[in-house]
Protein backbone atom coordinates (compact mmCIF):
# COMPACT_ATOMS: atom_id res chain seq x y z
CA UNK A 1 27.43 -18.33 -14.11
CA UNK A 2 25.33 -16.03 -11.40
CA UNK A 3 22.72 -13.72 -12.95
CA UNK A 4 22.44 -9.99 -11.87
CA UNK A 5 19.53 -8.42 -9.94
CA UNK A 6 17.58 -7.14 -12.53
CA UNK A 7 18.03 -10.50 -14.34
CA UNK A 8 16.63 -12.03 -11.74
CA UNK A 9 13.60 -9.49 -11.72
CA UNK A 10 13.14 -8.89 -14.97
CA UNK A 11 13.64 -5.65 -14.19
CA UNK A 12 15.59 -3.61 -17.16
CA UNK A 13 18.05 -1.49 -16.44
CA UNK A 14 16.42 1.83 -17.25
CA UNK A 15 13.99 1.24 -14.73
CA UNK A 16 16.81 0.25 -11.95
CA UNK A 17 18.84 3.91 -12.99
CA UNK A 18 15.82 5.80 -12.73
CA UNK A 19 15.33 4.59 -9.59
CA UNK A 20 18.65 5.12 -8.30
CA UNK A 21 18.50 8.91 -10.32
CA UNK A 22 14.98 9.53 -8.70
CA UNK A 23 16.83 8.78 -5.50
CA UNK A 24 20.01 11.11 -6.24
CA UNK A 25 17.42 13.77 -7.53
CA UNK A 26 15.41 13.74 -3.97
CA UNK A 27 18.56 13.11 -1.69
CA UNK A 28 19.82 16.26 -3.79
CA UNK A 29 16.92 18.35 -3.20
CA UNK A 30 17.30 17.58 0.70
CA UNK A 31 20.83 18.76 0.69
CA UNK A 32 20.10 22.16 -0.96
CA UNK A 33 17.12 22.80 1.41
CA UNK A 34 19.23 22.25 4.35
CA UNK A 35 21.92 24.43 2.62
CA UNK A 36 20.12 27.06 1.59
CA UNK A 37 18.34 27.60 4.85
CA UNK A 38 21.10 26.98 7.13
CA UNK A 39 24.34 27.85 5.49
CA UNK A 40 24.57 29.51 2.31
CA UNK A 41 24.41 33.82 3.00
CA UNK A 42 22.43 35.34 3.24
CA UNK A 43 20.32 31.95 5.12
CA UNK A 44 16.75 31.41 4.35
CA UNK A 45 16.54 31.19 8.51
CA UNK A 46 18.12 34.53 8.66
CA UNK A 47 15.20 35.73 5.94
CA UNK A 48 12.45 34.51 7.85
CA UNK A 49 13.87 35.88 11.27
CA UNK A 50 13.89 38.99 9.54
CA UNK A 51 10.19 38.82 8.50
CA UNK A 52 8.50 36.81 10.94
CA UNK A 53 11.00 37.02 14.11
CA UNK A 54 13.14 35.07 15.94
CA UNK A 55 10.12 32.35 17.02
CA UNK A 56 8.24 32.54 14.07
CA UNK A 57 11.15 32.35 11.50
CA UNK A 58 12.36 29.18 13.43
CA UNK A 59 8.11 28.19 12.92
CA UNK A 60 8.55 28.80 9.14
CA UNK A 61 11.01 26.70 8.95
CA UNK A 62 10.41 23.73 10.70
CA UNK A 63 7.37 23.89 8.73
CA UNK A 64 9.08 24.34 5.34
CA UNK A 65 11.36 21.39 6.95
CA UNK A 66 8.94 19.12 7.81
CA UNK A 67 6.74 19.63 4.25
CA UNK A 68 10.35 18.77 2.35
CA UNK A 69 10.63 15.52 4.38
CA UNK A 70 6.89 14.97 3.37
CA UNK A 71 7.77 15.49 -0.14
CA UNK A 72 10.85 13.23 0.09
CA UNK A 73 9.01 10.41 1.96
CA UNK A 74 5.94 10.33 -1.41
CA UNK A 75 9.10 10.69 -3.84
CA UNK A 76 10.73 7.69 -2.56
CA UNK A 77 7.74 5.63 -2.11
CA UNK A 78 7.81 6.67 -6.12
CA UNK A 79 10.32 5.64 -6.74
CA UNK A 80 9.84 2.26 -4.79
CA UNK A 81 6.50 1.72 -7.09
CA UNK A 82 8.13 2.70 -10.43
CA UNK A 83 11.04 0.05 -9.56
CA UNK A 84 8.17 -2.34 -9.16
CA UNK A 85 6.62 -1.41 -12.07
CA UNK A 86 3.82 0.30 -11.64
CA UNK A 87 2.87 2.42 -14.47
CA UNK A 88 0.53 5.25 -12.64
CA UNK A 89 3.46 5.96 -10.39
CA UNK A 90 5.70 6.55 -13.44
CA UNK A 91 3.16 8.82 -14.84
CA UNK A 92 2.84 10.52 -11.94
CA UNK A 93 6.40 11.33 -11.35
CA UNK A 94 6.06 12.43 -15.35
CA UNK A 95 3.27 15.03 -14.64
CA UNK A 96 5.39 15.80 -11.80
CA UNK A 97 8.24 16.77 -14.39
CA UNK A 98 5.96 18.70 -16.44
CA UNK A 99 4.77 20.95 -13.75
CA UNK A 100 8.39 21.76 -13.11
CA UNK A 101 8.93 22.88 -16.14
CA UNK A 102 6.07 24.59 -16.69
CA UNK A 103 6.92 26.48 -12.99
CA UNK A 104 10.42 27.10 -14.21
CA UNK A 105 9.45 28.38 -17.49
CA UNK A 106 7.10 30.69 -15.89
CA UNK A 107 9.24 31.84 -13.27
CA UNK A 108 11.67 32.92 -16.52
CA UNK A 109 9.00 34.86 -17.89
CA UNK A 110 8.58 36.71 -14.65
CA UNK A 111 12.23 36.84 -13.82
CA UNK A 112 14.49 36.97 -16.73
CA UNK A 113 17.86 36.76 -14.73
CA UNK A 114 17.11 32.78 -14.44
CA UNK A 115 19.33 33.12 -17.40
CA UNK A 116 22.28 34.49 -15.90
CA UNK A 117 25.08 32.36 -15.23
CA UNK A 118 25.17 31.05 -11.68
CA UNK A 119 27.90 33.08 -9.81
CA UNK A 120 29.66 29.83 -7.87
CA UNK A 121 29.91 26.06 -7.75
CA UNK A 122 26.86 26.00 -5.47
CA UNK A 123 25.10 28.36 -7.86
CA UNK A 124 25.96 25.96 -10.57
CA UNK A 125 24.34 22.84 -8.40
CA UNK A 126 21.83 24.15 -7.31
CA UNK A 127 20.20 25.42 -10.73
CA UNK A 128 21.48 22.80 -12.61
CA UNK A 129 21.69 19.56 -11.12
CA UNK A 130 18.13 18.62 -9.99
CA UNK A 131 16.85 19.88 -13.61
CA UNK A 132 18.92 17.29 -15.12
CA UNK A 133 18.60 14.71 -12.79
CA UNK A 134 15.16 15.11 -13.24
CA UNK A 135 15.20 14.92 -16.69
CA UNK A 136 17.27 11.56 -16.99
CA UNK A 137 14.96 10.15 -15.06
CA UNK A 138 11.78 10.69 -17.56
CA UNK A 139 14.17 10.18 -20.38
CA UNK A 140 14.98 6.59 -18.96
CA UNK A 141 11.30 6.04 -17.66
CA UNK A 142 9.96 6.51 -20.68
CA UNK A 143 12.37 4.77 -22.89
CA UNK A 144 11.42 1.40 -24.91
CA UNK A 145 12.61 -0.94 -22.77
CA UNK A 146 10.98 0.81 -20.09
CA UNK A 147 7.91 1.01 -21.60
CA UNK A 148 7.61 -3.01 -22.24
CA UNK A 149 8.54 -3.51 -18.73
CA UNK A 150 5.57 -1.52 -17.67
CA UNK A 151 3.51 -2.28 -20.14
CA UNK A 152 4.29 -6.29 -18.78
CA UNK A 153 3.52 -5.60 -15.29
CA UNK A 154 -0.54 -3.92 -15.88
């Protein structure tokens, strides 16, 4: 009989779908940046052509661009390090999480229609799908089998 990957590794599988879920959860965040400033009305590029003009709206956004690739690139090298086990990476991603929520829960206080129900499919994504994405992946890093895998590797 063949063994599986993680197997192999050693590896549990809460660590190998947190990986993958990290990767959905960046890969996600990519796809809403490059909808939300290039197709969804009103566009974030038509927004910063409004405010900054033609040159420097196309500026602010191939610098919002290129700081969302930055992000991406340090989220999947991780993600790469939490597959391998290192712990400080998976607290990292964890204090990560917690500023999140602590940014979300402050932008409710400021705005309270962050309770409204999104108004379309894209609405619903977009608001909802990286939050729990996000939080499967903290729910399965932090897990006990998780935990004795990283506990193994320091």
């Amino acid at each position: 009989m063949t063994s599986t990957p993680v197997e192999r590794t050693g590896r549990p599988g809460t660590v190998e779908a947190a990986f993958l879920l990290l990767l959905a959860l960046i890969a996600a965040n990519l796809v809403l940046w490059v909808s939300d400033v290039f197709f969804v009305a009103p566009t974030g590029l038509d927004s910063m052509r409004a405010a900054a003009g033609d040159g420097g709206g196309l500026r602010q956004a191939a610098v919002s661009g290129t700081v969302m690739l930055l992000i991406a690139a340090v989220g999947v090298l991780l993600a790469v390090l939490i597959r391998r086990g290192r712990n400080w990476a998976r607290l990292l991603i964890a204090a990560v999480g917690a500023l999140a929520v602590l940014m979300f829960l402050t932008t409710v206080n400021m705005d309270g229609t962050m309770w409204a129900a999104p108004t379309s499919a894209y609405g619903l994504f977009r608001d909802v799908v990286p939050g729990l994405l996000g939080l499967a992946v903290l729910v399965l890093l932090f897990l006990p089998a998780s935990n004795t895998y990283f506990s193994r590797r320091t």
